[in-house]
C-alpha atoms as a PDB file:
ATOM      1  CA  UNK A   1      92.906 109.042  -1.883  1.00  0.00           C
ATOM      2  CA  UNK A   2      89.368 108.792  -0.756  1.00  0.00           C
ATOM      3  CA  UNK A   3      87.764 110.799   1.836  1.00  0.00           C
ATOM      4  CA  UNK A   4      87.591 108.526   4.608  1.00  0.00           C
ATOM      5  CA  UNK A   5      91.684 107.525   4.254  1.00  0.00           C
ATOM      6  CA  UNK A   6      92.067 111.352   4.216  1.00  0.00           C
ATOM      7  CA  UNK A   7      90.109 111.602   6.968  1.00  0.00           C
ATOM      8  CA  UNK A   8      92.162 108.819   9.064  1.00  0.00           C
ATOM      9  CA  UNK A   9      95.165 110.176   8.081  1.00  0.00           C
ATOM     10  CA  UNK A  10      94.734 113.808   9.332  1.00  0.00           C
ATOM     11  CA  UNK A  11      93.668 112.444  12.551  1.00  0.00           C
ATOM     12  CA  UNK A  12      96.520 110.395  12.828  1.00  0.00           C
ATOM     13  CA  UNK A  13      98.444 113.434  12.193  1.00  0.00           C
ATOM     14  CA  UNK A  14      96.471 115.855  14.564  1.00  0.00           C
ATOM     15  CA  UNK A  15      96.620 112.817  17.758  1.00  0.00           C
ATOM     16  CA  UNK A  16     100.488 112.824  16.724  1.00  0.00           C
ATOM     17  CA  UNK A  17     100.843 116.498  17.331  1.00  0.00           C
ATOM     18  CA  UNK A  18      99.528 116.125  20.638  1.00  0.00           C
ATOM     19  CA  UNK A  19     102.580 114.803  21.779  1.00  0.00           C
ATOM     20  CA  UNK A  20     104.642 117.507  20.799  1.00  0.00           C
ATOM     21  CA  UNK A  21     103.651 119.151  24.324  1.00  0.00           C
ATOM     22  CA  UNK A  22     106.532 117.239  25.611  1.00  0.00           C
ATOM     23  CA  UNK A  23     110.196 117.296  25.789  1.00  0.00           C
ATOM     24  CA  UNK A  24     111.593 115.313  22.983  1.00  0.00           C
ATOM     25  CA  UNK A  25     113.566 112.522  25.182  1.00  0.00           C
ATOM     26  CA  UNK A  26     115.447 108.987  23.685  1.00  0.00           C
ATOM     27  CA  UNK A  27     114.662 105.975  25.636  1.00  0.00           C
ATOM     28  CA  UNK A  28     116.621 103.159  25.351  1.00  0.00           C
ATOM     29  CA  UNK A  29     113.182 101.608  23.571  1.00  0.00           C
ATOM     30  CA  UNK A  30     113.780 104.153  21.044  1.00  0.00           C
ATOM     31  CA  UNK A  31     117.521 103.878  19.972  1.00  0.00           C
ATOM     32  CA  UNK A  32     116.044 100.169  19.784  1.00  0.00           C
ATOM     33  CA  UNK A  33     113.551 100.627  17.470  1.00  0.00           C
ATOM     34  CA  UNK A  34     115.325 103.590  15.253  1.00  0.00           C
ATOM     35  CA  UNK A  35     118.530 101.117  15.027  1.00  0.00           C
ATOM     36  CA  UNK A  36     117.235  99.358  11.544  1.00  0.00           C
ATOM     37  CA  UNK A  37     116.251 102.994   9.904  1.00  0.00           C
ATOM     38  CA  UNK A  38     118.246 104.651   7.398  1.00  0.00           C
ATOM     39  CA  UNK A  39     120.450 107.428   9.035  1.00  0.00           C
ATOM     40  CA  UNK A  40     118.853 110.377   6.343  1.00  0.00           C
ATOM     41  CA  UNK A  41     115.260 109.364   8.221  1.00  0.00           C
ATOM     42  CA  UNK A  42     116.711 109.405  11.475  1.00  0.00           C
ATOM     43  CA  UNK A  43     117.779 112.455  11.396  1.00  0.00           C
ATOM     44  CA  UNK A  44     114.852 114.079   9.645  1.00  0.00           C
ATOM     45  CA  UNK A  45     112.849 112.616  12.266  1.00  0.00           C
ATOM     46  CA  UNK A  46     115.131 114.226  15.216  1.00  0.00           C
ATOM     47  CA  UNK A  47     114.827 117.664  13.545  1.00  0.00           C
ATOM     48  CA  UNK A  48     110.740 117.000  13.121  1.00  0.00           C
ATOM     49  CA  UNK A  49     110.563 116.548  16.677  1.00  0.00           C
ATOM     50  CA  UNK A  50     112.990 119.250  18.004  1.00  0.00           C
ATOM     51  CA  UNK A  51     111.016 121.741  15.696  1.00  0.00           C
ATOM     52  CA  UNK A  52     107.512 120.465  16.430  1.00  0.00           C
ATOM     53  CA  UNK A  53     108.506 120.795  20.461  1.00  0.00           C
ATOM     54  CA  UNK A  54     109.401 124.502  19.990  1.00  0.00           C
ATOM     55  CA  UNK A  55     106.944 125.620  17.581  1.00  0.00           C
ATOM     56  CA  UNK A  56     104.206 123.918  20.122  1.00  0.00           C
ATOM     57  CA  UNK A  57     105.868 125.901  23.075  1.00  0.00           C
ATOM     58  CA  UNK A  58     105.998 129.076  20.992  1.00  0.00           C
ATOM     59  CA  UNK A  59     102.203 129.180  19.919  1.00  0.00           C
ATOM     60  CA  UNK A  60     101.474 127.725  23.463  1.00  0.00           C
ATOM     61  CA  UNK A  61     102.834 131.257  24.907  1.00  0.00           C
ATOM     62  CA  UNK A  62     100.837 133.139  22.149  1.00  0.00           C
ATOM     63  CA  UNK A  63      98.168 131.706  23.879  1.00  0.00           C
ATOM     64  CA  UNK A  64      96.399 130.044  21.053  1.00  0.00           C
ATOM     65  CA  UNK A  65      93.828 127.606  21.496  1.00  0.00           C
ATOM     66  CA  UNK A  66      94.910 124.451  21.855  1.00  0.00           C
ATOM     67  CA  UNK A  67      93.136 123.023  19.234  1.00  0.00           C
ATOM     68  CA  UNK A  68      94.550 125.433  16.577  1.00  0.00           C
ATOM     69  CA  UNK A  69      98.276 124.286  17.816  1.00  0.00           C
ATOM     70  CA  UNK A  70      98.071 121.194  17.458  1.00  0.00           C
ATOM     71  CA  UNK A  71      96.602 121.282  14.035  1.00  0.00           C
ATOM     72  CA  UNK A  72      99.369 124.329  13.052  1.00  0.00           C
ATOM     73  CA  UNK A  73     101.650 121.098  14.221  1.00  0.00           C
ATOM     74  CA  UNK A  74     100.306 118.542  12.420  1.00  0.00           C
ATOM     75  CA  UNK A  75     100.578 120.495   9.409  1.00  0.00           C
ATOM     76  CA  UNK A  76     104.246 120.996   9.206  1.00  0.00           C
ATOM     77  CA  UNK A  77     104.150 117.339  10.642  1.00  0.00           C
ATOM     78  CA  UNK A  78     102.711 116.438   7.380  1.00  0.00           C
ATOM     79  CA  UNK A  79     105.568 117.940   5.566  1.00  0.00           C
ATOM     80  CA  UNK A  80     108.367 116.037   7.500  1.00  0.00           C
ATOM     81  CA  UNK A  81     106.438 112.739   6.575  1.00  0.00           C
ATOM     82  CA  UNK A  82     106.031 113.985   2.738  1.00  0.00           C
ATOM     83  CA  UNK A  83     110.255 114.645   3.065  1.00  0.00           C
ATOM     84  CA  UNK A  84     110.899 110.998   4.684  1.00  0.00           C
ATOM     85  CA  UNK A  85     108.479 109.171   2.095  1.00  0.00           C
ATOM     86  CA  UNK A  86     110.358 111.039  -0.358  1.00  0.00           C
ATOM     87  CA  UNK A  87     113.664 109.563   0.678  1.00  0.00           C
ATOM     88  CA  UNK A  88     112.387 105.559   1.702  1.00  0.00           C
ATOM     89  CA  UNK A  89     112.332 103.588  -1.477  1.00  0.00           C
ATOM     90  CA  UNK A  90     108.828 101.252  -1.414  1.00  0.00           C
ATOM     91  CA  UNK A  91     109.429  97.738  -0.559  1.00  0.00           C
ATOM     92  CA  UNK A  92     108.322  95.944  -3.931  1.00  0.00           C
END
């Protein structure tokens, strides 16, 4: 990996982990577009998001900068993407 991929792909991480401020609804647009995923990533998703919603709300009240949050999230982000990759076979 070369240091400008690694350096796209932990901001694509961090700029994901901003969104964990939020509840963690399902629109109809996303049963749409999680209908053609294997159920094993579906569901590892779902528990990335309920967990990355409460730990965000739970360093939010230790009132840590927002910064460091959202990085602390991205980080165990990073590990529920390693766990899915680990599971999706590569399309050869």
């Amino acid at each position: 990996m070369t240091v400008a991929s690694y350096c796209v792909a932990r901001r694509v991480l961090v700029e994901a982990a901003w969104n964990y401020r939020f509840p963690a609804p399902v629109s109809r647009v996303l049963q749409m577009r999680q209908e053609g995923q294997p159920k094993g990533v579906r569901e590892i998703a779902w528990r990335a998001q309920l967990r990355l919603a409460q730990r965000y709300r739970h360093l939010s009240r230790r009132k840590l900068a927002l910064n460091k949050i959202c990085v602390a999230s991205a980080r165990e982000l990073s590990a529920f993407v390693w766990d899915i990759a680990r599971q999706v076979k590569p399309i050869a």
